[in-house]
Every structure is written in C-alpha cells, then in structure tokens.
N, C-alpha and C. Protein backbone atom coordinates (compact mmCIF):
# COMPACT_ATOMS: atom_id res chain seq x y z
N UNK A 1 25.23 -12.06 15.73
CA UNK A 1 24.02 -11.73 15.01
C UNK A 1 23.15 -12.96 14.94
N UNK A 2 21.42 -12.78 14.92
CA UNK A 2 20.99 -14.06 15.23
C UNK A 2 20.66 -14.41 13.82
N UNK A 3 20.62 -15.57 13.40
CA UNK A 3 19.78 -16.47 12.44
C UNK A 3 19.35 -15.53 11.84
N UNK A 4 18.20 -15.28 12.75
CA UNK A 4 16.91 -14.79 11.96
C UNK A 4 17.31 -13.46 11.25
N UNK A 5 17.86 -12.58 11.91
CA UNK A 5 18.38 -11.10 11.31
C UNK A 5 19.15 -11.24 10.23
N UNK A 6 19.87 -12.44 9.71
CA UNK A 6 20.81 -12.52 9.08
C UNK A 6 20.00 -12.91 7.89
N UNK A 7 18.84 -13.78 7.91
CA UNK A 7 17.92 -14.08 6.83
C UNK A 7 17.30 -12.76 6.74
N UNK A 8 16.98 -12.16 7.07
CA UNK A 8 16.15 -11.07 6.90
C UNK A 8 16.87 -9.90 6.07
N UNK A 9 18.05 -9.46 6.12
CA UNK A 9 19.42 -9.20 5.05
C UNK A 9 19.16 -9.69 4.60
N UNK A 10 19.39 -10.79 4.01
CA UNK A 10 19.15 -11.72 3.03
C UNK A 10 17.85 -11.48 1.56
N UNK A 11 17.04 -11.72 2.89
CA UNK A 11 15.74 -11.76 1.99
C UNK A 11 15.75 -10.24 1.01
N UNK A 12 16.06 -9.39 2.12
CA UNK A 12 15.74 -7.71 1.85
C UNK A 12 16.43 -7.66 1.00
N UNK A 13 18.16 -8.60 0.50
CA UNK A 13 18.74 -8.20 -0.38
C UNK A 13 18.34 -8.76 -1.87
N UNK A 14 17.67 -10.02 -1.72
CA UNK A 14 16.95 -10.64 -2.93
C UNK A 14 16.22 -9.76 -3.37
N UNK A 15 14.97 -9.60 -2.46
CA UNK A 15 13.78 -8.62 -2.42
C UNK A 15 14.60 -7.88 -3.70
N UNK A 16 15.77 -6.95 -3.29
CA UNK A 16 16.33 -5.79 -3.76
C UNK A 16 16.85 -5.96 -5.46
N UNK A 17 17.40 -7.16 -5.67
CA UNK A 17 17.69 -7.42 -6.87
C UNK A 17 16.80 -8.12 -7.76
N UNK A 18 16.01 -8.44 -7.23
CA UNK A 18 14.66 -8.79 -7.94
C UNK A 18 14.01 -7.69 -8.13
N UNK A 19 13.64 -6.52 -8.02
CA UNK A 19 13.09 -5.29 -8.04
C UNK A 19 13.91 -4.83 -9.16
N UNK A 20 15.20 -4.48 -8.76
CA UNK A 20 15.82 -4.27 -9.86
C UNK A 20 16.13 -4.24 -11.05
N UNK A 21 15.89 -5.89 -10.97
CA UNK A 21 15.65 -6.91 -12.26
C UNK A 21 14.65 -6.18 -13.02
N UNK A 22 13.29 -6.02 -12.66
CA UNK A 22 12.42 -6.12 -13.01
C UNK A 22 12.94 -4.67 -13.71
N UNK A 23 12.78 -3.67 -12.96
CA UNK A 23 12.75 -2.12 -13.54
C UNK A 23 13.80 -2.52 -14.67
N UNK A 24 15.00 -3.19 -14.55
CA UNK A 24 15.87 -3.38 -15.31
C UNK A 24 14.65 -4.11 -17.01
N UNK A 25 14.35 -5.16 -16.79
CA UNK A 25 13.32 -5.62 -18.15
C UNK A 25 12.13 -4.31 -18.06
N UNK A 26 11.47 -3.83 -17.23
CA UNK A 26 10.19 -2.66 -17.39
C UNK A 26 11.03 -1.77 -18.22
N UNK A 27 11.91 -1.26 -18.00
CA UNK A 27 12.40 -0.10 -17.99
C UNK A 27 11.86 0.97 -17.20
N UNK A 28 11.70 1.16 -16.05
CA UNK A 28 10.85 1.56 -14.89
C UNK A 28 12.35 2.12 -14.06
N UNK A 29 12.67 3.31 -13.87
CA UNK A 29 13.61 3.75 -12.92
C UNK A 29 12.91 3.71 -11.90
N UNK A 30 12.22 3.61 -11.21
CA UNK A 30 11.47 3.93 -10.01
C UNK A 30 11.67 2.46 -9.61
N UNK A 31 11.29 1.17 -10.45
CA UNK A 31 12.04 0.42 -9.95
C UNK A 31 13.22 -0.22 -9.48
N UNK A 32 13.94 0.11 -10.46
CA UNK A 32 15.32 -0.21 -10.25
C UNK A 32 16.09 0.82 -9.42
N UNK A 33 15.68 1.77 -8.77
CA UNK A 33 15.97 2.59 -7.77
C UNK A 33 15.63 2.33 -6.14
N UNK A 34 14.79 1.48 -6.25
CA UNK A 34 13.87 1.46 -5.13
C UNK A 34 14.62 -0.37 -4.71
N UNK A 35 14.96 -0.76 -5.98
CA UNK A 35 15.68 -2.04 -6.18
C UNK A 35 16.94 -1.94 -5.24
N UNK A 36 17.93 -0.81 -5.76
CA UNK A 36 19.05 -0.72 -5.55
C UNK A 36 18.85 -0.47 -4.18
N UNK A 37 17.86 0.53 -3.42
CA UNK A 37 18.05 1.23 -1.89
C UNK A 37 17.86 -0.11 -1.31
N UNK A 38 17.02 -1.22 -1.60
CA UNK A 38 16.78 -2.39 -0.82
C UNK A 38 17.80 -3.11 -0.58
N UNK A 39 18.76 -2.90 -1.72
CA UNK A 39 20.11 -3.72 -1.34
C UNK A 39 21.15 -3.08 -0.52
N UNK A 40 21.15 -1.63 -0.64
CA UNK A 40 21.83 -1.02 0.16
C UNK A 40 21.54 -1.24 2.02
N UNK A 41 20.15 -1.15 2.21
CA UNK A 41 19.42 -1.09 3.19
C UNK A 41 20.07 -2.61 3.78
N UNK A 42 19.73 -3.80 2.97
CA UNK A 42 20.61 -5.07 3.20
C UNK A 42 22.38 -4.82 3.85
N UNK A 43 22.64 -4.32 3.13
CA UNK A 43 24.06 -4.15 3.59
C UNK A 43 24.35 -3.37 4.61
N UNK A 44 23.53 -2.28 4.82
CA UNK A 44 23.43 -1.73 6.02
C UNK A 44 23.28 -2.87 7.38
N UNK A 45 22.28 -3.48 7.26
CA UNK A 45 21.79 -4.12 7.97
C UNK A 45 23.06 -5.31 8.66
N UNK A 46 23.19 -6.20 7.55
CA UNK A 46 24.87 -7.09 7.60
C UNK A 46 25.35 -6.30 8.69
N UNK A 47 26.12 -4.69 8.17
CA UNK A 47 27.38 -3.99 8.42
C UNK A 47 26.76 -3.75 10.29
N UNK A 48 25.45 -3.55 10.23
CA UNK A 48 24.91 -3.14 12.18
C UNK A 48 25.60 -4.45 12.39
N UNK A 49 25.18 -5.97 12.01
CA UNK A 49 24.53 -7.09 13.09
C UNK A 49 26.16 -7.31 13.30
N UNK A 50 27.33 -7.23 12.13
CA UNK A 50 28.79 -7.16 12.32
C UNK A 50 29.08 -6.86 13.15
N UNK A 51 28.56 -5.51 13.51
CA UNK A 51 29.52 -4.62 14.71
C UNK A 51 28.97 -5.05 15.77
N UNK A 52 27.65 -5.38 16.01
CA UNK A 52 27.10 -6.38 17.41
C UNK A 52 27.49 -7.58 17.74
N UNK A 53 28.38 -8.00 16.68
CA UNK A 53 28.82 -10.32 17.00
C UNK A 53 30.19 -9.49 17.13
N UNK A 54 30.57 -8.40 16.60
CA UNK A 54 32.07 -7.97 17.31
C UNK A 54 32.37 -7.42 18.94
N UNK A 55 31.52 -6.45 18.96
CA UNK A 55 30.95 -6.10 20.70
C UNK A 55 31.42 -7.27 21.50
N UNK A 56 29.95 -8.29 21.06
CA UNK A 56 29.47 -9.22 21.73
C UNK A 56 30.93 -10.32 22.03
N UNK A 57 31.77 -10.59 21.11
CA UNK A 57 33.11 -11.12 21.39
C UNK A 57 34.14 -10.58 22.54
N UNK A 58 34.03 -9.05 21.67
CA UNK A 58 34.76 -8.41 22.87
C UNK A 58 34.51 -8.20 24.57
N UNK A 59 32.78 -8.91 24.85
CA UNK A 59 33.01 -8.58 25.94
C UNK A 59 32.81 -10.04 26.04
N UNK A 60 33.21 -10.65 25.44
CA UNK A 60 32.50 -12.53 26.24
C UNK A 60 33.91 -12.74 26.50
C-alpha cells in the first residue's frame, strides 16, 4: 500500500472522529453518524490497501 493511501485512511479516519466529536458536544445525530461512516469508510479503506501489500507479496 502506498504512503499516500495510507495517509488518506488516516486523515478520513480523523476527519471521522472529529465529526463525531462534534455531533457528540452539538448533540447533532446527523453528525455523529456521518462521523462514525467516515471511520468506517477509513477502515474499509486500511482492510482494501491490506489485501493489495498481501497480493503484491504473494506474487513478488
């Protein structure tokens, strides 16, 4: 997985708990919903670039 994709998880997952945060002090479900999918979406993301640096082993 490169660098850059791996920051980008990253960011998306901050992004995600910072949103959260917030709806969490607003009291805003719409935020803290929209919070949570960003982190999910993060982990999604991790769980792809995983299975591509595993591939990528298996055939090097």
């Amino acid at each position: 997985m490169s660098t850059e994709d791996r920051a980008k998880a990253a960011a998306k997952n901050i992004e995600g708990k910072a949103q959260e945060a917030l709806g969490n002090i607003t009291g805003d479900p719409e935020d803290k919903a929209e919070g949570k999918a960003k982190q999910a979406e993060s982990e999604v993301r991790h769980g792809i670039e995983d299975v591509k640096d595993s591939v990528k082993k298996k055939l090097d």
